[in-house]
N, C-alpha and C. Protein backbone atom coordinates (compact mmCIF):
# COMPACT_ATOMS: atom_id res chain seq x y z
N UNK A 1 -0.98 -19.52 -16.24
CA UNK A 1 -0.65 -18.68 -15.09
C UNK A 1 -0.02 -17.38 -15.59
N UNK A 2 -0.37 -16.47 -14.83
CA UNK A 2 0.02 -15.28 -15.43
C UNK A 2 0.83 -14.54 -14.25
N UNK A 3 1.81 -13.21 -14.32
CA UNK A 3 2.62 -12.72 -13.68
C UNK A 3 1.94 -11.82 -12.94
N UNK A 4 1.98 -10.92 -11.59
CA UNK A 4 1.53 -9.67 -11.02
C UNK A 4 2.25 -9.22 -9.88
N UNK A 5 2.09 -8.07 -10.08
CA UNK A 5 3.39 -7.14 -9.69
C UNK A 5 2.12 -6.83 -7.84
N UNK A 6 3.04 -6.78 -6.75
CA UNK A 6 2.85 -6.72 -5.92
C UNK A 6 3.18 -6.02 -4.87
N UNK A 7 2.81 -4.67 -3.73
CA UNK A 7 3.60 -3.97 -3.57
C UNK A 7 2.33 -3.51 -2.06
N UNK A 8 3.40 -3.70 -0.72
CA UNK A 8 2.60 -3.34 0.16
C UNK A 8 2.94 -1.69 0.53
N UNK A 9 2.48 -0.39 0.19
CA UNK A 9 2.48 0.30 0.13
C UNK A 9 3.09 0.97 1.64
N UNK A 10 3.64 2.00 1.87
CA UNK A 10 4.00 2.69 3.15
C UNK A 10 3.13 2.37 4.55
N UNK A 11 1.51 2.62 3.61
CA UNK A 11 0.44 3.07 4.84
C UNK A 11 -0.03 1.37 4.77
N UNK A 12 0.44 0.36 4.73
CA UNK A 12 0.48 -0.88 5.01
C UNK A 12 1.82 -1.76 5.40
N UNK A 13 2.66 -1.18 5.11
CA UNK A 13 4.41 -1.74 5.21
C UNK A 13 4.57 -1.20 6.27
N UNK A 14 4.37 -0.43 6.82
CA UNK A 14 4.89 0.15 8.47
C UNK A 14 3.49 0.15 9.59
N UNK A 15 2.34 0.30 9.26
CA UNK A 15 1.27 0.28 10.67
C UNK A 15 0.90 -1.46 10.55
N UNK A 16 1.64 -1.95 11.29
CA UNK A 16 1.50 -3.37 11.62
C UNK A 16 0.50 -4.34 11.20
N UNK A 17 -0.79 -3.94 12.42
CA UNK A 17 -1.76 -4.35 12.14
C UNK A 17 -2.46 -4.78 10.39
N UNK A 18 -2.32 -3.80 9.96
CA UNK A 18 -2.86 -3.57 8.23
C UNK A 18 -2.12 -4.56 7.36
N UNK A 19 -0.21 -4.68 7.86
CA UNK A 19 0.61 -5.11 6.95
C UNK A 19 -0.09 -6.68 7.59
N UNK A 20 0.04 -6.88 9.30
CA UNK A 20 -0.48 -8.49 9.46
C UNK A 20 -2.04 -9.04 8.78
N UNK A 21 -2.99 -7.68 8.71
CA UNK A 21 -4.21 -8.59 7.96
C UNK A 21 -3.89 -8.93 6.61
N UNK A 22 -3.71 -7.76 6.05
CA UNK A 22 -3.50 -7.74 4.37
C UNK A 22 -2.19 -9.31 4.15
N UNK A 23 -1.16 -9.75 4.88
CA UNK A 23 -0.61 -10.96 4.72
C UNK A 23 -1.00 -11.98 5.24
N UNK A 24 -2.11 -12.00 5.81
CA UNK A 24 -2.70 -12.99 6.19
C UNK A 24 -3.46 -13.62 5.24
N UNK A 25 -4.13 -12.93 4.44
CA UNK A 25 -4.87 -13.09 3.38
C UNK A 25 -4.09 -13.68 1.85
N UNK A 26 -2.89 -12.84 1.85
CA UNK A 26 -1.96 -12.94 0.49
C UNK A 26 -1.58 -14.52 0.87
N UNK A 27 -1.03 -14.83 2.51
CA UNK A 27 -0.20 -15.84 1.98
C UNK A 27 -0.76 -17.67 2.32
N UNK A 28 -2.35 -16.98 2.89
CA UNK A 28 -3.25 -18.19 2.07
C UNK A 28 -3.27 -18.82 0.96
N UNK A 29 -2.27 -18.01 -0.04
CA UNK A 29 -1.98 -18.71 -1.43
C UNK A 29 -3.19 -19.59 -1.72
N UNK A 30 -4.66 -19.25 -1.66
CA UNK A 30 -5.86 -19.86 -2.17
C UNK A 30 -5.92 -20.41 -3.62
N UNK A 31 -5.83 -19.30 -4.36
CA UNK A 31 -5.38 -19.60 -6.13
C UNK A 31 -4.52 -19.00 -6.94
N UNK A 32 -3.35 -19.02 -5.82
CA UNK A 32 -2.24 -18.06 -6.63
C UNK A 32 -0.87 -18.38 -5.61
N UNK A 33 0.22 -18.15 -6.09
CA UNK A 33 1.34 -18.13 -5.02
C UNK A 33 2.27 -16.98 -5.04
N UNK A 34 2.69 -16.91 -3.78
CA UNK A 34 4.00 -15.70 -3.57
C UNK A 34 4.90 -16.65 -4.32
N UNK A 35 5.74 -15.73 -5.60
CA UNK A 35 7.10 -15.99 -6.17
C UNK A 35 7.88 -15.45 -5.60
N UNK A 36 7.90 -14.26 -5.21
CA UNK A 36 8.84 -13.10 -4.89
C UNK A 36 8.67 -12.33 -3.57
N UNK A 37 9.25 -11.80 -2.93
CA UNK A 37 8.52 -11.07 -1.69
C UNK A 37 9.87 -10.19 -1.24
N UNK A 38 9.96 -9.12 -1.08
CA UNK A 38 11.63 -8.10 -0.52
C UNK A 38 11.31 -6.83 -0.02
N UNK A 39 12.15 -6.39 0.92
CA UNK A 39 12.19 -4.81 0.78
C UNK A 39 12.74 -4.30 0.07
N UNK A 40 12.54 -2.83 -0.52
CA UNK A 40 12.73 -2.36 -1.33
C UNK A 40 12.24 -0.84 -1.43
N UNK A 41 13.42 0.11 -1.73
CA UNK A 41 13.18 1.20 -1.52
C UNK A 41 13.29 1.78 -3.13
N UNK A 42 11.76 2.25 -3.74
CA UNK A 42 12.01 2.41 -5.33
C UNK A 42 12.83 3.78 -5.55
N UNK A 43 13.35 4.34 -6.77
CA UNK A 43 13.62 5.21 -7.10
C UNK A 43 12.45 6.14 -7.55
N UNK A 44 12.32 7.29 -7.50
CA UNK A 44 11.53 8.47 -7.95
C UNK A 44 11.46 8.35 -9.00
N UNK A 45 12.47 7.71 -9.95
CA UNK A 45 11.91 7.42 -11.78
C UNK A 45 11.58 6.21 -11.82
N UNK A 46 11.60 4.72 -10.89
CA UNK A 46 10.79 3.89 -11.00
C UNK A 46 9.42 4.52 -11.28
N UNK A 47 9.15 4.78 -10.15
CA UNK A 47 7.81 5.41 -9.49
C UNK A 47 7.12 5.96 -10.56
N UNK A 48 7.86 7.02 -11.09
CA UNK A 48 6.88 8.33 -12.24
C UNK A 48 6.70 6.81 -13.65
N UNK A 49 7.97 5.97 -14.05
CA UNK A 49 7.62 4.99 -14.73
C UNK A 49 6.22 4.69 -14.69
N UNK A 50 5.86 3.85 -13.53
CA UNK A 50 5.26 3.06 -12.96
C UNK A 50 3.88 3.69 -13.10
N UNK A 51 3.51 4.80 -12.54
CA UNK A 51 2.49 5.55 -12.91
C UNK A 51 2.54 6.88 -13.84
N UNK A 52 3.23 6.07 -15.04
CA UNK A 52 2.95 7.35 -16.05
C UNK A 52 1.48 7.95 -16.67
N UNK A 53 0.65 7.41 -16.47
CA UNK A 53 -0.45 7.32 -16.86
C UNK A 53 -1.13 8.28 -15.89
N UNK A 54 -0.83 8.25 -14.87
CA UNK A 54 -1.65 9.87 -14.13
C UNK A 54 -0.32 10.98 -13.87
N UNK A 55 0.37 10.97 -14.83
CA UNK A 55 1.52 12.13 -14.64
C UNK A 55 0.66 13.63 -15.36
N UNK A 56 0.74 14.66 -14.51
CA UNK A 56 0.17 15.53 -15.17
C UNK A 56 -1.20 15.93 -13.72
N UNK A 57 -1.39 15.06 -13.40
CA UNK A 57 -2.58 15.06 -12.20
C UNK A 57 -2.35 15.70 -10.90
N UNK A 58 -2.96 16.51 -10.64
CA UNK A 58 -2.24 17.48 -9.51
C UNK A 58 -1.96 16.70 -8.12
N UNK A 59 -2.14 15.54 -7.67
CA UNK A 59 -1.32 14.65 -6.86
C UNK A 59 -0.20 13.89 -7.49
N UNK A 60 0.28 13.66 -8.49
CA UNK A 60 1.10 13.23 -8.81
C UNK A 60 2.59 12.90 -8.17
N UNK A 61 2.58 14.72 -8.06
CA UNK A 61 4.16 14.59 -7.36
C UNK A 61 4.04 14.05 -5.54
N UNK A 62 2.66 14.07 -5.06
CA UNK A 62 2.57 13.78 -3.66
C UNK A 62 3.01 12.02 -4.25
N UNK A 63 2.07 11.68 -5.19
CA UNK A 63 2.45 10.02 -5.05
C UNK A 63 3.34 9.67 -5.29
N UNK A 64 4.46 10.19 -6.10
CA UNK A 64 6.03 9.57 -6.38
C UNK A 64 6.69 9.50 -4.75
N UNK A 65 6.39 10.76 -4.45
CA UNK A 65 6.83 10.94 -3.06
C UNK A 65 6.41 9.94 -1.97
N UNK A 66 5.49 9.86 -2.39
CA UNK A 66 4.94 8.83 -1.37
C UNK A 66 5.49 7.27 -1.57
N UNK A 67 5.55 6.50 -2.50
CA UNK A 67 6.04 5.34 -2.83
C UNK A 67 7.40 4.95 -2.98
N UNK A 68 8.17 6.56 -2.79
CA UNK A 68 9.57 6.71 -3.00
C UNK A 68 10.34 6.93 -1.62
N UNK A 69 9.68 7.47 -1.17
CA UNK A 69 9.93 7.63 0.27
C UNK A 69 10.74 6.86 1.42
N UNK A 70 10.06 5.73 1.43
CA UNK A 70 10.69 4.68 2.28
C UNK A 70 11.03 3.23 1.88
N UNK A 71 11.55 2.51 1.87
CA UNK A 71 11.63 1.34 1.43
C UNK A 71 10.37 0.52 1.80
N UNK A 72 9.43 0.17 0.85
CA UNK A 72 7.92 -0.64 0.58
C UNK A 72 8.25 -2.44 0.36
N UNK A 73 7.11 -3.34 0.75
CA UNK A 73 7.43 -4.32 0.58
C UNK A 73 6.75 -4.86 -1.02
N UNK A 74 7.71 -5.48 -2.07
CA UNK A 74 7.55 -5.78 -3.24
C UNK A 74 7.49 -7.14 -3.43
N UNK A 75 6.77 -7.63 -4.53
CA UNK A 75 6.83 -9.05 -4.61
C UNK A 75 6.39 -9.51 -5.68
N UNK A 76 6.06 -10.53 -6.19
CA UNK A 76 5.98 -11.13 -7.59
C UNK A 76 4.60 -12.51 -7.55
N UNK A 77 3.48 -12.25 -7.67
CA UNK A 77 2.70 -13.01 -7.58
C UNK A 77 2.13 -13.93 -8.84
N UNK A 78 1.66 -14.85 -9.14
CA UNK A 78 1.89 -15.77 -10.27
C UNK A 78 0.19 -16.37 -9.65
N UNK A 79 -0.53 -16.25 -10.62
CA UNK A 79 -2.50 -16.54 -10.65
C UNK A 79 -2.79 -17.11 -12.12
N UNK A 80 -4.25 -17.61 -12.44
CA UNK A 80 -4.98 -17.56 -13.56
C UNK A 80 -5.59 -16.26 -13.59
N UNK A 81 -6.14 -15.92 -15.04
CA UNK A 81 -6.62 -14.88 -15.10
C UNK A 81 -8.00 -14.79 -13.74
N UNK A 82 -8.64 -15.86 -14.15
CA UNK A 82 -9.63 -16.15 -13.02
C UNK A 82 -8.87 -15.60 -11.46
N UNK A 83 -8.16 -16.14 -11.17
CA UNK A 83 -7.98 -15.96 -9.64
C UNK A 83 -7.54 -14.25 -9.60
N UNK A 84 -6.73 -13.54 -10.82
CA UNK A 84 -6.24 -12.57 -10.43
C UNK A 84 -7.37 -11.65 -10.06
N UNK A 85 -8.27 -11.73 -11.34
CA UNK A 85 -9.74 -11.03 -10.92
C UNK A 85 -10.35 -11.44 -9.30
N UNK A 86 -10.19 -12.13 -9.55
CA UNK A 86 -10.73 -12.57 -7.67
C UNK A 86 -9.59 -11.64 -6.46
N UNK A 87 -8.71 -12.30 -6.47
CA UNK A 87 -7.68 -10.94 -5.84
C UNK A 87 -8.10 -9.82 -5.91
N UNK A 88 -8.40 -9.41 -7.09
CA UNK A 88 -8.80 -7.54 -6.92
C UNK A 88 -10.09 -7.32 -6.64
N UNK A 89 -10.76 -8.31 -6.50
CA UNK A 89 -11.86 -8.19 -5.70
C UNK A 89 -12.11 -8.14 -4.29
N UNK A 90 -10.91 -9.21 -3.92
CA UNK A 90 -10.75 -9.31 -2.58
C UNK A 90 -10.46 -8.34 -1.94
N UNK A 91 -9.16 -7.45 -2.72
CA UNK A 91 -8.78 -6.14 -2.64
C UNK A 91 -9.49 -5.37 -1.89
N UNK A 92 -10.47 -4.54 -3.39
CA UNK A 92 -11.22 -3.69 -3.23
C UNK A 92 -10.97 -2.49 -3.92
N UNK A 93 -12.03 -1.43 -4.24
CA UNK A 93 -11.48 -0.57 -5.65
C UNK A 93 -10.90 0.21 -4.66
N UNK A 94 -10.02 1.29 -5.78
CA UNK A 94 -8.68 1.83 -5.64
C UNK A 94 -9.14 2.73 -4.59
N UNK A 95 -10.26 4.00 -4.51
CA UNK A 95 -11.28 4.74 -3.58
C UNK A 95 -11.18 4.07 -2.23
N UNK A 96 -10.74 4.59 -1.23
CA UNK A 96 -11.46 4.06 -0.33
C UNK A 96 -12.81 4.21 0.35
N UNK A 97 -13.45 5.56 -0.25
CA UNK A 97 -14.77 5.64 0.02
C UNK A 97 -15.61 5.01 -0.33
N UNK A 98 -14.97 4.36 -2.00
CA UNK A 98 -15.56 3.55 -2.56
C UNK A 98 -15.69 1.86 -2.58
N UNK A 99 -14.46 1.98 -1.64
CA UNK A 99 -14.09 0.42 -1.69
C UNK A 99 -15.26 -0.63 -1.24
N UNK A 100 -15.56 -1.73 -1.71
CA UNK A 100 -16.64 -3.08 -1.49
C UNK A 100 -16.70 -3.04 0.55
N UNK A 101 -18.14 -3.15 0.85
CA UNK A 101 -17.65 -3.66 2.29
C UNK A 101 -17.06 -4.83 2.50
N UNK A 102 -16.50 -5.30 3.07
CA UNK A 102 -15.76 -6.68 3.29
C UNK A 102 -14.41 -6.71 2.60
N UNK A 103 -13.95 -6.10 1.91
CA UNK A 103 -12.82 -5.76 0.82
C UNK A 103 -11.77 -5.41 2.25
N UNK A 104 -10.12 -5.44 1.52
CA UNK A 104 -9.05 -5.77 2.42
C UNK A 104 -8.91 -4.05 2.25
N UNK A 105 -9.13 -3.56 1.50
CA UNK A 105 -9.16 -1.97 1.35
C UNK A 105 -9.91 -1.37 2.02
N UNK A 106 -11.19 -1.40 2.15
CA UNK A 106 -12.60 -1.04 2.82
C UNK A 106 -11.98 -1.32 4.61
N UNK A 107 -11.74 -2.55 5.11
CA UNK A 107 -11.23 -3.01 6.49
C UNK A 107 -9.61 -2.07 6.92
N UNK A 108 -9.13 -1.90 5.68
CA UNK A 108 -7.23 -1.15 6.52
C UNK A 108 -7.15 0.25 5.49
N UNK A 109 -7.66 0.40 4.59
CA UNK A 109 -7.32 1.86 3.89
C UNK A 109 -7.97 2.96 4.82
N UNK A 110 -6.96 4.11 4.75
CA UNK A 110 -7.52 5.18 5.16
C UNK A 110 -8.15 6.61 4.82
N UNK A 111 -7.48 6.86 3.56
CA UNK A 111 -8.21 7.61 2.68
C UNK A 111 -7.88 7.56 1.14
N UNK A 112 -8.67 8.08 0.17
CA UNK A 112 -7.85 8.65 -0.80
C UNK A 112 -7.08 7.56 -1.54
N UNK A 113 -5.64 7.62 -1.78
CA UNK A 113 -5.02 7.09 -2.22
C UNK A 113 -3.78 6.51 -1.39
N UNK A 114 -4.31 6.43 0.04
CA UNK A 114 -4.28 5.44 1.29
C UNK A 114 -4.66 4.20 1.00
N UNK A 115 -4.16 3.39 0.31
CA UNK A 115 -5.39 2.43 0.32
C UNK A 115 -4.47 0.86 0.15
N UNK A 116 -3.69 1.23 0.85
CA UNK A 116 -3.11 -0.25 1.27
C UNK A 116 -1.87 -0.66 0.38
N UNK A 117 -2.23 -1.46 -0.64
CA UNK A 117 -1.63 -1.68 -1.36
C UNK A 117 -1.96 -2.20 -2.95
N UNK A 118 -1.09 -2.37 -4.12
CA UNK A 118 -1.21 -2.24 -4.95
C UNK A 118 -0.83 -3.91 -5.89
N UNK A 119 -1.71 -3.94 -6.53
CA UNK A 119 -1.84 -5.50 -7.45
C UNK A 119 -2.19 -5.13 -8.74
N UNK A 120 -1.35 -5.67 -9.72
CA UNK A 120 -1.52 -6.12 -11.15
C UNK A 120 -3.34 -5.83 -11.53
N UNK A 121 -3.33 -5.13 -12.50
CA UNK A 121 -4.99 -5.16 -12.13
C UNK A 121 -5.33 -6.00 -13.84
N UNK A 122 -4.71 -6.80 -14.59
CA UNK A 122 -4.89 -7.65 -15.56
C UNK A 122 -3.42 -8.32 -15.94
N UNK A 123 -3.57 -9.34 -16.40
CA UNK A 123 -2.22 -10.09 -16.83
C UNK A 123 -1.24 -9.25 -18.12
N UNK A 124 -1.99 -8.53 -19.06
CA UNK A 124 -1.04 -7.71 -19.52
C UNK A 124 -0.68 -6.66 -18.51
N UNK A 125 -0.71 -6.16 -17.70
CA UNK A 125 -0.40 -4.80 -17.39
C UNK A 125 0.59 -5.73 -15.94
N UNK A 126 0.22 -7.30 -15.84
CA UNK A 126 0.94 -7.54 -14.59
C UNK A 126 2.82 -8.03 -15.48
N UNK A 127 2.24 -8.15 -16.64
CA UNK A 127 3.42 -8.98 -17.23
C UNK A 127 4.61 -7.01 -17.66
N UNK A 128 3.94 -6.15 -17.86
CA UNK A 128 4.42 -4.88 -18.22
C UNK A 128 4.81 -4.67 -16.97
N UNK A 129 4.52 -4.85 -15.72
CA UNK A 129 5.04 -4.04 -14.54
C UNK A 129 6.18 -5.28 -13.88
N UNK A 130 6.01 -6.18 -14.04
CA UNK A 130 6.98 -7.06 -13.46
C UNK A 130 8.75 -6.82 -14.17
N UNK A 131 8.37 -6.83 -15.66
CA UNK A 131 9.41 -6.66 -16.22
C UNK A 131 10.43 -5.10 -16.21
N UNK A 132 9.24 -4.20 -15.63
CA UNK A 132 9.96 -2.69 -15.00
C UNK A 132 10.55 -2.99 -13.75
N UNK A 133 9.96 -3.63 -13.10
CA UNK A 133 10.54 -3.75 -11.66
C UNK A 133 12.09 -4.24 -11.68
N UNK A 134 11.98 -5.64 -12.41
CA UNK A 134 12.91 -6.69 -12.47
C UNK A 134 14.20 -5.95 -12.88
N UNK A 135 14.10 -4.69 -13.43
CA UNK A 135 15.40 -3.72 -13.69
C UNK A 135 15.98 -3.51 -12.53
N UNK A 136 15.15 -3.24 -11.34
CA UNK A 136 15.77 -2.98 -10.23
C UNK A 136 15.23 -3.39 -9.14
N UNK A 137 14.77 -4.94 -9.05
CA UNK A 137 14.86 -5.82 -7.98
C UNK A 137 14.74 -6.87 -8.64
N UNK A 138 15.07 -7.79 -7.21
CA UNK A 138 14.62 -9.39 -7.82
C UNK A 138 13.41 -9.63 -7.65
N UNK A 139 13.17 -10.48 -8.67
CA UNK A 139 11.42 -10.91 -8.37
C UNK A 139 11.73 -12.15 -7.97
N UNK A 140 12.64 -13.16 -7.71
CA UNK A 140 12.24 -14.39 -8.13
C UNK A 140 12.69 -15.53 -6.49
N UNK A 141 12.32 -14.66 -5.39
CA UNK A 141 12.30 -15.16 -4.55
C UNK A 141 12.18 -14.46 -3.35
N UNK A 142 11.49 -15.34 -2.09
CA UNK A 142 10.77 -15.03 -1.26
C UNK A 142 11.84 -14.69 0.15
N UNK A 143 12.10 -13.42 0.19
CA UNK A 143 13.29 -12.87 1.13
C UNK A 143 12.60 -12.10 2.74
N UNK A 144 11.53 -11.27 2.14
CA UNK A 144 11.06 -10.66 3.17
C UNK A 144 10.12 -11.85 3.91
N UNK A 145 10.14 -11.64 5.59
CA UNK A 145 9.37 -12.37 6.12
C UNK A 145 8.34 -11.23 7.05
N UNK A 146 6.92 -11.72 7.02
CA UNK A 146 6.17 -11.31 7.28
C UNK A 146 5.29 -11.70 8.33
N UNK A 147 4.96 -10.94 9.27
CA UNK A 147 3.66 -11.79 10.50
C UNK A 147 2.38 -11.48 10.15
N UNK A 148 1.65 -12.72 10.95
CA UNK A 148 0.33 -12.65 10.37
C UNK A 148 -0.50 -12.56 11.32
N UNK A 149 0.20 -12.23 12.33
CA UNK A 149 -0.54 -11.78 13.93
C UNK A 149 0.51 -9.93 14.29
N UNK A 150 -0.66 -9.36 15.03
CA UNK A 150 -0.05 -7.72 15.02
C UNK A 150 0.62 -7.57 16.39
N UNK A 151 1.56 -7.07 17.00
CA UNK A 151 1.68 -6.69 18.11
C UNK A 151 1.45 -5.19 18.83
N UNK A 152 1.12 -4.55 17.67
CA UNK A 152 0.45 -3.15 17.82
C UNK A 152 -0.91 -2.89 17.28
N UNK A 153 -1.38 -1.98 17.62
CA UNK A 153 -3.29 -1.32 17.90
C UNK A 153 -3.17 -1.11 15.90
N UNK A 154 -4.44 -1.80 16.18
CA UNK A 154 -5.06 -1.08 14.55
C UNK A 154 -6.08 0.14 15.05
N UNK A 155 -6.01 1.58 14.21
CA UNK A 155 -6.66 2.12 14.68
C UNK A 155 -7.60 3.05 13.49
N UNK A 156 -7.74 1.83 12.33
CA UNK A 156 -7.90 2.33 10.91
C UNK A 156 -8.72 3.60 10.90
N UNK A 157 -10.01 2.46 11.41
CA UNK A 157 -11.83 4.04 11.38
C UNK A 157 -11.50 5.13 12.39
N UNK A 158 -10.11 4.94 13.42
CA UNK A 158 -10.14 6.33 13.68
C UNK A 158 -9.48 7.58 12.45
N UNK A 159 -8.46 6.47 12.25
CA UNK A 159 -7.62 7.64 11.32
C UNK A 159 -8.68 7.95 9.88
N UNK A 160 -8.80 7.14 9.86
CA UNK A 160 -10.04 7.25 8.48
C UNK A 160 -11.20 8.87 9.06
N UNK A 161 -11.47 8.54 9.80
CA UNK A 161 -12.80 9.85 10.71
C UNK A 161 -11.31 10.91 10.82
N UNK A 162 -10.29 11.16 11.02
CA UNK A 162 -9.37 12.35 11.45
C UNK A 162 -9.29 12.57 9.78
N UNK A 163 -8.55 11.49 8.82
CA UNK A 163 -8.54 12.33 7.70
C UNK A 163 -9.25 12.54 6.83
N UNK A 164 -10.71 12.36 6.83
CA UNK A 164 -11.52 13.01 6.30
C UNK A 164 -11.72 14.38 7.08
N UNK A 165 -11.42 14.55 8.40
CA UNK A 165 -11.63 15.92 8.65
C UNK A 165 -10.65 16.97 8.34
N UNK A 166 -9.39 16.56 8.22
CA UNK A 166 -7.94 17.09 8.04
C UNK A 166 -8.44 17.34 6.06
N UNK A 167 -8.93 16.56 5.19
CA UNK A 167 -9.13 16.95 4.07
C UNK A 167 -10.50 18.23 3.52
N UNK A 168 -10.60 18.07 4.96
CA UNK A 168 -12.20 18.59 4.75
C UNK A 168 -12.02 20.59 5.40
N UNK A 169 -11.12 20.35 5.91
CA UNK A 169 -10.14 21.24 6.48
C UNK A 169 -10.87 22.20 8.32
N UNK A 170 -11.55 21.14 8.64
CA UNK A 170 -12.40 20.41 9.63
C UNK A 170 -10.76 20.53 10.94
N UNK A 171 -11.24 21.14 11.97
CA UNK A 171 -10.14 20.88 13.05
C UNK A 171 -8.74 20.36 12.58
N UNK A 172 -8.03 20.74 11.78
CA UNK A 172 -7.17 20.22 11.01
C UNK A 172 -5.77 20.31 11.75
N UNK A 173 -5.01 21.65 12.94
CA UNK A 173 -4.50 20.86 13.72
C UNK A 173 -4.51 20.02 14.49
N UNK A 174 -5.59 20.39 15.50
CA UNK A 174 -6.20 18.87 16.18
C UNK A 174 -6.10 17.73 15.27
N UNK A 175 -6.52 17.05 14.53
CA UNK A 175 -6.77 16.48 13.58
C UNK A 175 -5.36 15.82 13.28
N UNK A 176 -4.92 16.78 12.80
CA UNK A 176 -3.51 15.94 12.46
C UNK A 176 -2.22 15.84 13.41
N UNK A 177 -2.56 16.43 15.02
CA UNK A 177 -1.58 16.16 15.56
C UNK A 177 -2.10 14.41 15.91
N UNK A 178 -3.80 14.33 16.26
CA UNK A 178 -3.56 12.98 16.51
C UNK A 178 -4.04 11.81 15.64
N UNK A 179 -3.49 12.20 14.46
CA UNK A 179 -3.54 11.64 13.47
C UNK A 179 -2.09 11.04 13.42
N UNK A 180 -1.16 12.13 13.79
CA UNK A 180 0.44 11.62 13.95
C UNK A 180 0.42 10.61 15.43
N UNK A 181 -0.26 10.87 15.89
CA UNK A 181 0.09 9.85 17.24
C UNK A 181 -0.54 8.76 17.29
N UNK A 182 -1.58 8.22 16.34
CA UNK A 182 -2.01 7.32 16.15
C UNK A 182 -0.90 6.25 15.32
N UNK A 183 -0.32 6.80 14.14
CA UNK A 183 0.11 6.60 13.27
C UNK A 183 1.70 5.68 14.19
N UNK A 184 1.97 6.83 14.64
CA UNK A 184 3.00 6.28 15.51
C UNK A 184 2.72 5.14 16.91
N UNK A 185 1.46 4.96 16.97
CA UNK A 185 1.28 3.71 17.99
C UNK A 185 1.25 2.46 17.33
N UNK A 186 1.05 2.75 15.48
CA UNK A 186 0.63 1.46 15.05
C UNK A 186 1.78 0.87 14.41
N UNK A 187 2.63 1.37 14.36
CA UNK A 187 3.79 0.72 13.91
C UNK A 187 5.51 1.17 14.76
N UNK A 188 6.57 0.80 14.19
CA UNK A 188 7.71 0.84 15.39
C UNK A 188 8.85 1.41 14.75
N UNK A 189 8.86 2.36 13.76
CA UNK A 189 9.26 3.15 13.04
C UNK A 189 9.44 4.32 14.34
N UNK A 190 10.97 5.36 14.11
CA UNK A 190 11.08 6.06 14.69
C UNK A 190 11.83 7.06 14.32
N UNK A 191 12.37 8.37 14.94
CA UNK A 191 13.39 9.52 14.08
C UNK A 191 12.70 9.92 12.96
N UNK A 192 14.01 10.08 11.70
CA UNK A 192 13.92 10.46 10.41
C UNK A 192 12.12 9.59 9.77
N UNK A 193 12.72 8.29 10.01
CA UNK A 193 11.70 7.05 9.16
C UNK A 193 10.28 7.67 9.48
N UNK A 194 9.86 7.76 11.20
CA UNK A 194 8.77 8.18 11.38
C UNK A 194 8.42 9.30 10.54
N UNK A 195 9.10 10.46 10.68
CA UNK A 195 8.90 11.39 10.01
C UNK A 195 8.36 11.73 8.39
N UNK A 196 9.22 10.75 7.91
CA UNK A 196 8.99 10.45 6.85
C UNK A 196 7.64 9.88 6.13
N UNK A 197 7.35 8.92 7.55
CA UNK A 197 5.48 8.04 7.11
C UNK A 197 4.64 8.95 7.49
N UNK A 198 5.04 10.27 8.64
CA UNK A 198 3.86 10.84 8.87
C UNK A 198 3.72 11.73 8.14
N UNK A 199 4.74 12.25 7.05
CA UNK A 199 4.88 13.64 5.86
C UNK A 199 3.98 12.95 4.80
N UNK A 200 4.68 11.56 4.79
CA UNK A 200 3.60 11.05 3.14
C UNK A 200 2.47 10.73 2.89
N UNK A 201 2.04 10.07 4.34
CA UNK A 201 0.38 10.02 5.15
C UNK A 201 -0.66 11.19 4.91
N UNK A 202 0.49 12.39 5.55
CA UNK A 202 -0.80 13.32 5.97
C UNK A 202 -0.54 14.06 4.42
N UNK A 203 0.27 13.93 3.97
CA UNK A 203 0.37 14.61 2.45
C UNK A 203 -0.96 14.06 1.31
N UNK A 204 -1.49 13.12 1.81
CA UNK A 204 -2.29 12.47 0.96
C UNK A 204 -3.52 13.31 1.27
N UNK A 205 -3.82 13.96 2.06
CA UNK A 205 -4.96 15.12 2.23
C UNK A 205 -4.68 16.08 2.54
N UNK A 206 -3.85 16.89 1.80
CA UNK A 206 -3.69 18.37 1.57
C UNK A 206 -4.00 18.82 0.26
């Protein structure tokens, strides 16, 4: 069994719907189990840590921002190599244009580097990211609780059709005012917080 680092990203941790499919699926525990599960709000040098490998990339500083932003849900998942590959299949690749049809990415990502959330993508790189985390959270138990039924609208393929037009630079106030009002029907975030998911959202296509 091997370790993997687990992390439901903003644009899945706050629009309901996405966070209830995408855990519906995780906590089937089919060939793998939740060890760990918390909120957790990373630091901006977790983050650049974490993805040092595209530092230098002219989104870069949008993605620290983005993962740093609000407190994300983290967790600690434990597979065979076999099952982990299956997970990231289930997933779906990182693209969402590109993502598999049927993939948990392809069904709730919305653009870009929208794309739900993030898994260990081999047992070395899950055993390297667990042990960064573990500096500054616990991995080793299951705190956050999660639903697996939504009480708010999924409204993915709309927002998906607004921000390809908002990137495309296509009706782009239109576009992104109701891109913000969508955003805000699907989850129960409000004030500052809202503000905050709809800056790092629509930041992902500028």
């Amino acid at each position: 069994m091997t370790d993997a680092l687990l992390i439901f990203k903003p644009d899945s941790a706050y629009r309901l719907a996405a966070r209830a499919g995408i855990w519906g699926w995780l906590s089937s525990e089919r060939d793998w189990k939740i060890e760990s599960l918390e909120w957790f709000q990373p630091p901006p040098e977790l983050i650049e840590n974490h993805y040092d490998f595209l530092q230098g990339r002219p989104f870069f500083p949008w993605l620290v921002d983005f993962m740093s932003a609000l407190p994300v849900v983290v967790g600690r998942v434990t597979a065979s190599t076999e099952a982990l590959r299956q997970m990231r299949h289930d997933l779906g690749e990182t693209q969402i244009a590109k993502s598999r049809p049927g993939s948990l990415r392809e069904r709730y990502g919305i653009f870009g580097g929208l794309n739900c959330l993030h898994l260990s993508d081999a047992p070395e790189t899950g055993a390297a990211e667990v042990r960064r985390w573990s500096d500054f959270v616990q991995l080793d138990e299951v705190k956050a609780r999660l639903d697996d039924a939504a009480v708010k609208p999924d409204h993915t393929y709309h927002l998906r059709s607004l921000a390809t037009q908002i990137a495309s630079g296509t009706h782009v106030d239109l576009a992104s005012q109701m891109f913000r009002e969508l955003i805000a029907e699907e989850c129960e975030l409000d004030g500052s917080k809202l503000d905050a998911l709809w800056r790092i959202t629509l930041g992902a296509l500028s």
